[in-house]
C-alpha atoms as a PDB file:
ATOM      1  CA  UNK A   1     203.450 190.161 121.452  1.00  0.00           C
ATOM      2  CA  UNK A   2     206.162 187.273 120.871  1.00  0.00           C
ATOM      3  CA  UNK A   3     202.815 184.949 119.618  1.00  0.00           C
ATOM      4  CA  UNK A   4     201.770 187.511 117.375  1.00  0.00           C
ATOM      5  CA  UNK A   5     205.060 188.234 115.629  1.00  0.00           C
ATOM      6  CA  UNK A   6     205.637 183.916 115.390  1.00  0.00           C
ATOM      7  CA  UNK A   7     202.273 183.636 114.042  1.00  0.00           C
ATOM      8  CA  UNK A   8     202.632 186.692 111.266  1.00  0.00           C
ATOM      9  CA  UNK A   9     206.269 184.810 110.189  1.00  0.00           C
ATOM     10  CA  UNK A  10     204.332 181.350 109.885  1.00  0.00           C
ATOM     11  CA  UNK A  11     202.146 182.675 107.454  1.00  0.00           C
ATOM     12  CA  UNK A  12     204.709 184.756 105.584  1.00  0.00           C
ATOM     13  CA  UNK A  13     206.707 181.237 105.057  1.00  0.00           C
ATOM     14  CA  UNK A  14     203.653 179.321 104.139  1.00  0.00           C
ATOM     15  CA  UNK A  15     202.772 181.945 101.231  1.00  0.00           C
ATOM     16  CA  UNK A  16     206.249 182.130 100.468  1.00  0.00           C
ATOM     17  CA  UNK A  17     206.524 178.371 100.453  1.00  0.00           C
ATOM     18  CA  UNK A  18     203.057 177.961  98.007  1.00  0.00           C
ATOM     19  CA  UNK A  19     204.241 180.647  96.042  1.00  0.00           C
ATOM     20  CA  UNK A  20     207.582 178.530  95.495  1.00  0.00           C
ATOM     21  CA  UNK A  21     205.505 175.891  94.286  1.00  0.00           C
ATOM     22  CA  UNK A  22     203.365 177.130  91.623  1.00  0.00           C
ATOM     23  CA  UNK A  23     206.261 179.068  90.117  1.00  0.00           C
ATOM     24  CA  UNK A  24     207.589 175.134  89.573  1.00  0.00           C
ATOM     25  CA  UNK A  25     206.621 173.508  86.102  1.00  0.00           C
ATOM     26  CA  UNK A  26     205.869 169.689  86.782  1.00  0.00           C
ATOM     27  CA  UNK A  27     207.106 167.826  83.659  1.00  0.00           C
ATOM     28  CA  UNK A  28     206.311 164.340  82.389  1.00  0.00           C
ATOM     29  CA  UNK A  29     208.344 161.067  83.849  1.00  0.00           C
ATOM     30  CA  UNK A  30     211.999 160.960  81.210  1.00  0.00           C
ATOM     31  CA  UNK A  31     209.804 157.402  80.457  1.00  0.00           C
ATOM     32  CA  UNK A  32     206.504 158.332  80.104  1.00  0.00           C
ATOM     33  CA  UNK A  33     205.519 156.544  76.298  1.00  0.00           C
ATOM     34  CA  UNK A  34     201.511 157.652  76.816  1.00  0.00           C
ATOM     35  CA  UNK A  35     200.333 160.549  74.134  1.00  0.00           C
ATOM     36  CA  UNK A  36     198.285 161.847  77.148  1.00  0.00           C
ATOM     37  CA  UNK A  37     199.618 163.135  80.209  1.00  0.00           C
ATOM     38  CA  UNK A  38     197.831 164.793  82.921  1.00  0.00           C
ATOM     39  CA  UNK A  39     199.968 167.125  85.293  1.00  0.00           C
ATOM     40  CA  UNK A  40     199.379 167.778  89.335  1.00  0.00           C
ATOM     41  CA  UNK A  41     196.911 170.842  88.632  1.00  0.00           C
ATOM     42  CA  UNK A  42     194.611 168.726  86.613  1.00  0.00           C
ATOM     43  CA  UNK A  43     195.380 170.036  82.787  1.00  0.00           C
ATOM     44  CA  UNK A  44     195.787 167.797  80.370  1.00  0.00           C
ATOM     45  CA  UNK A  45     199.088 167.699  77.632  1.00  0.00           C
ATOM     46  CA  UNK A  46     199.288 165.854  74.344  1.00  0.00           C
ATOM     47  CA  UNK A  47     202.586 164.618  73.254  1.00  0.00           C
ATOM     48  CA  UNK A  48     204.234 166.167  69.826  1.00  0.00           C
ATOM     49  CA  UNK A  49     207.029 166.863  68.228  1.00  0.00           C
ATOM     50  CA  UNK A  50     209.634 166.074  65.007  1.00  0.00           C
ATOM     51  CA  UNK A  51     211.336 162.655  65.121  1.00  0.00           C
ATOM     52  CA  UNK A  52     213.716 162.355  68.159  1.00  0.00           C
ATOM     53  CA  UNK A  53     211.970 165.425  69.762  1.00  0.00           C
ATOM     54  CA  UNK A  54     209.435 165.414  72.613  1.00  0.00           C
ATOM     55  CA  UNK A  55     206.917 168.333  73.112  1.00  0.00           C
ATOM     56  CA  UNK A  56     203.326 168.356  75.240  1.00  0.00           C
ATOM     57  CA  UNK A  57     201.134 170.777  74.123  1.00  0.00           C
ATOM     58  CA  UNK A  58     197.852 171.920  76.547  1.00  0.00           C
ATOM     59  CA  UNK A  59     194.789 170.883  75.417  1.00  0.00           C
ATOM     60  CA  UNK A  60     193.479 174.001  75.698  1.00  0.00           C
ATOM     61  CA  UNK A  61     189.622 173.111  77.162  1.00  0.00           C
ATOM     62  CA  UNK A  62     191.670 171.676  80.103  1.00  0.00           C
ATOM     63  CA  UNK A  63     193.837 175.056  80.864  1.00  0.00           C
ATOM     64  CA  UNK A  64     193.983 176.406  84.762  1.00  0.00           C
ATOM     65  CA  UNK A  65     195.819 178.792  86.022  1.00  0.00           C
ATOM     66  CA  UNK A  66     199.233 178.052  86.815  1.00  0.00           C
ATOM     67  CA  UNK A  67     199.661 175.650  83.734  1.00  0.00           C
ATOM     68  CA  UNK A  68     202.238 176.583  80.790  1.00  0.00           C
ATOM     69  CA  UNK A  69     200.878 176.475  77.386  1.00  0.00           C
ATOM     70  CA  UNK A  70     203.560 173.518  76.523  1.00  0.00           C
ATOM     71  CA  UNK A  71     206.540 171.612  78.010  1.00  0.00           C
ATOM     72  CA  UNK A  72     209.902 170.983  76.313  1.00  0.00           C
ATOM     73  CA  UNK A  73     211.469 167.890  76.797  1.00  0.00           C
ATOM     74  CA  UNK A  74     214.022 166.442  74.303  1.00  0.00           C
ATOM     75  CA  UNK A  75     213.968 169.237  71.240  1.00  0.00           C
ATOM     76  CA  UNK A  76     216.436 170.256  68.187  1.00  0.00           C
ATOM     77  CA  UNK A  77     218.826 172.863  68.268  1.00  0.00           C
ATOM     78  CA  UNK A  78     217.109 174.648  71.616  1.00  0.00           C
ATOM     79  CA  UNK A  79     214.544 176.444  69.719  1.00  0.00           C
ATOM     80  CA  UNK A  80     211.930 176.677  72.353  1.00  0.00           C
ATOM     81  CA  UNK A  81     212.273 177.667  75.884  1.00  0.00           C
ATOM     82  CA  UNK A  82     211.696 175.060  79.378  1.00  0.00           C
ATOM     83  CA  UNK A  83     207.688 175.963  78.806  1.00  0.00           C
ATOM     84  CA  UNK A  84     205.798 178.166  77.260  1.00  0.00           C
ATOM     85  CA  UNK A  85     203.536 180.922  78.909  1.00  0.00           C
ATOM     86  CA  UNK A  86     202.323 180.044  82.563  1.00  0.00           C
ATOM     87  CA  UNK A  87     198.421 180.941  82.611  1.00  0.00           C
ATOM     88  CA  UNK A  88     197.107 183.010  85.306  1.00  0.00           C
END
Protein backbone atom coordinates (compact mmCIF):
# COMPACT_ATOMS: atom_id res chain seq x y z
CA UNK A 1 0.00 0.00 0.00
CA UNK A 2 2.90 2.46 1.25
CA UNK A 3 4.73 1.54 -2.49
CA UNK A 4 1.73 2.34 -4.24
CA UNK A 5 0.92 5.69 -2.65
CA UNK A 6 5.14 6.68 -3.08
CA UNK A 7 4.95 5.62 -6.55
CA UNK A 8 1.46 7.66 -7.46
CA UNK A 9 3.34 10.98 -5.63
CA UNK A 10 6.55 10.34 -7.89
CA UNK A 11 4.66 10.69 -10.85
CA UNK A 12 2.44 13.53 -9.67
CA UNK A 13 5.93 15.56 -9.04
CA UNK A 14 7.44 14.53 -12.28
CA UNK A 15 4.27 15.94 -14.31
CA UNK A 16 4.17 18.70 -12.06
CA UNK A 17 7.87 19.28 -12.48
CA UNK A 18 7.60 19.00 -16.73
CA UNK A 19 4.67 20.98 -16.57
CA UNK A 20 6.87 23.74 -14.68
CA UNK A 21 9.10 23.62 -17.47
CA UNK A 22 7.25 24.18 -20.55
CA UNK A 23 5.26 26.97 -18.91
CA UNK A 24 9.10 28.63 -18.88
CA UNK A 25 9.99 30.85 -22.03
CA UNK A 26 13.81 30.25 -22.83
CA UNK A 27 15.14 33.62 -24.10
CA UNK A 28 18.27 34.45 -26.08
CA UNK A 29 21.88 34.95 -24.16
CA UNK A 30 21.74 39.30 -22.98
CA UNK A 31 24.94 38.86 -25.73
CA UNK A 32 23.75 36.95 -28.34
CA UNK A 33 24.74 39.43 -31.73
CA UNK A 34 23.49 36.38 -34.32
CA UNK A 35 20.07 37.40 -36.39
CA UNK A 36 19.22 33.65 -35.90
CA UNK A 37 18.61 32.01 -32.78
CA UNK A 38 17.38 28.63 -32.22
CA UNK A 39 15.67 27.92 -28.73
CA UNK A 40 15.74 24.38 -26.59
CA UNK A 41 12.44 23.04 -28.41
CA UNK A 42 13.99 23.36 -31.78
CA UNK A 43 12.05 26.64 -33.32
CA UNK A 44 13.82 28.99 -34.86
CA UNK A 45 13.63 33.19 -34.01
CA UNK A 46 14.84 36.03 -36.18
CA UNK A 47 16.07 39.08 -34.51
CA UNK A 48 14.02 42.59 -35.09
CA UNK A 49 13.22 45.51 -33.79
CA UNK A 50 13.57 49.72 -33.89
CA UNK A 51 17.05 51.06 -33.08
CA UNK A 52 18.06 50.26 -29.43
CA UNK A 53 15.24 47.61 -29.28
CA UNK A 54 15.61 43.82 -29.49
CA UNK A 55 12.68 41.54 -30.64
CA UNK A 56 12.82 37.64 -32.10
CA UNK A 57 10.09 36.86 -34.07
CA UNK A 58 9.21 32.80 -34.93
CA UNK A 59 9.82 31.84 -38.16
CA UNK A 60 6.73 30.47 -38.47
CA UNK A 61 7.62 27.00 -40.70
CA UNK A 62 9.70 26.19 -37.55
CA UNK A 63 6.67 26.63 -34.85
CA UNK A 64 6.08 23.59 -32.12
CA UNK A 65 4.09 23.54 -29.53
CA UNK A 66 5.19 25.16 -26.53
CA UNK A 67 7.00 28.05 -28.49
CA UNK A 68 5.71 31.84 -28.16
CA UNK A 69 5.09 33.60 -31.31
CA UNK A 70 8.01 36.27 -30.27
CA UNK A 71 10.34 37.21 -27.37
CA UNK A 72 10.87 40.70 -25.93
CA UNK A 73 14.09 41.64 -24.94
CA UNK A 74 15.21 45.32 -24.74
CA UNK A 75 11.90 47.35 -26.19
CA UNK A 76 10.50 51.15 -25.99
CA UNK A 77 8.11 52.33 -23.66
CA UNK A 78 6.87 48.49 -22.63
CA UNK A 79 4.59 48.14 -25.48
CA UNK A 80 4.68 44.44 -25.84
CA UNK A 81 4.39 41.84 -23.24
CA UNK A 82 7.55 39.07 -21.98
CA UNK A 83 6.30 36.88 -25.27
CA UNK A 84 3.73 36.64 -27.31
CA UNK A 85 1.19 33.66 -27.59
CA UNK A 86 2.65 30.18 -26.43
CA UNK A 87 1.52 27.58 -29.26
CA UNK A 88 -0.09 24.47 -28.27
Amino acid sequence: MISKILSVAAIGATVMLATQAAASVAKPPVGHQGQWWTNPLGCEYSRAGRPGETMWFLIINTAKPGCPTYIAGKTWGGIYREHGKILK
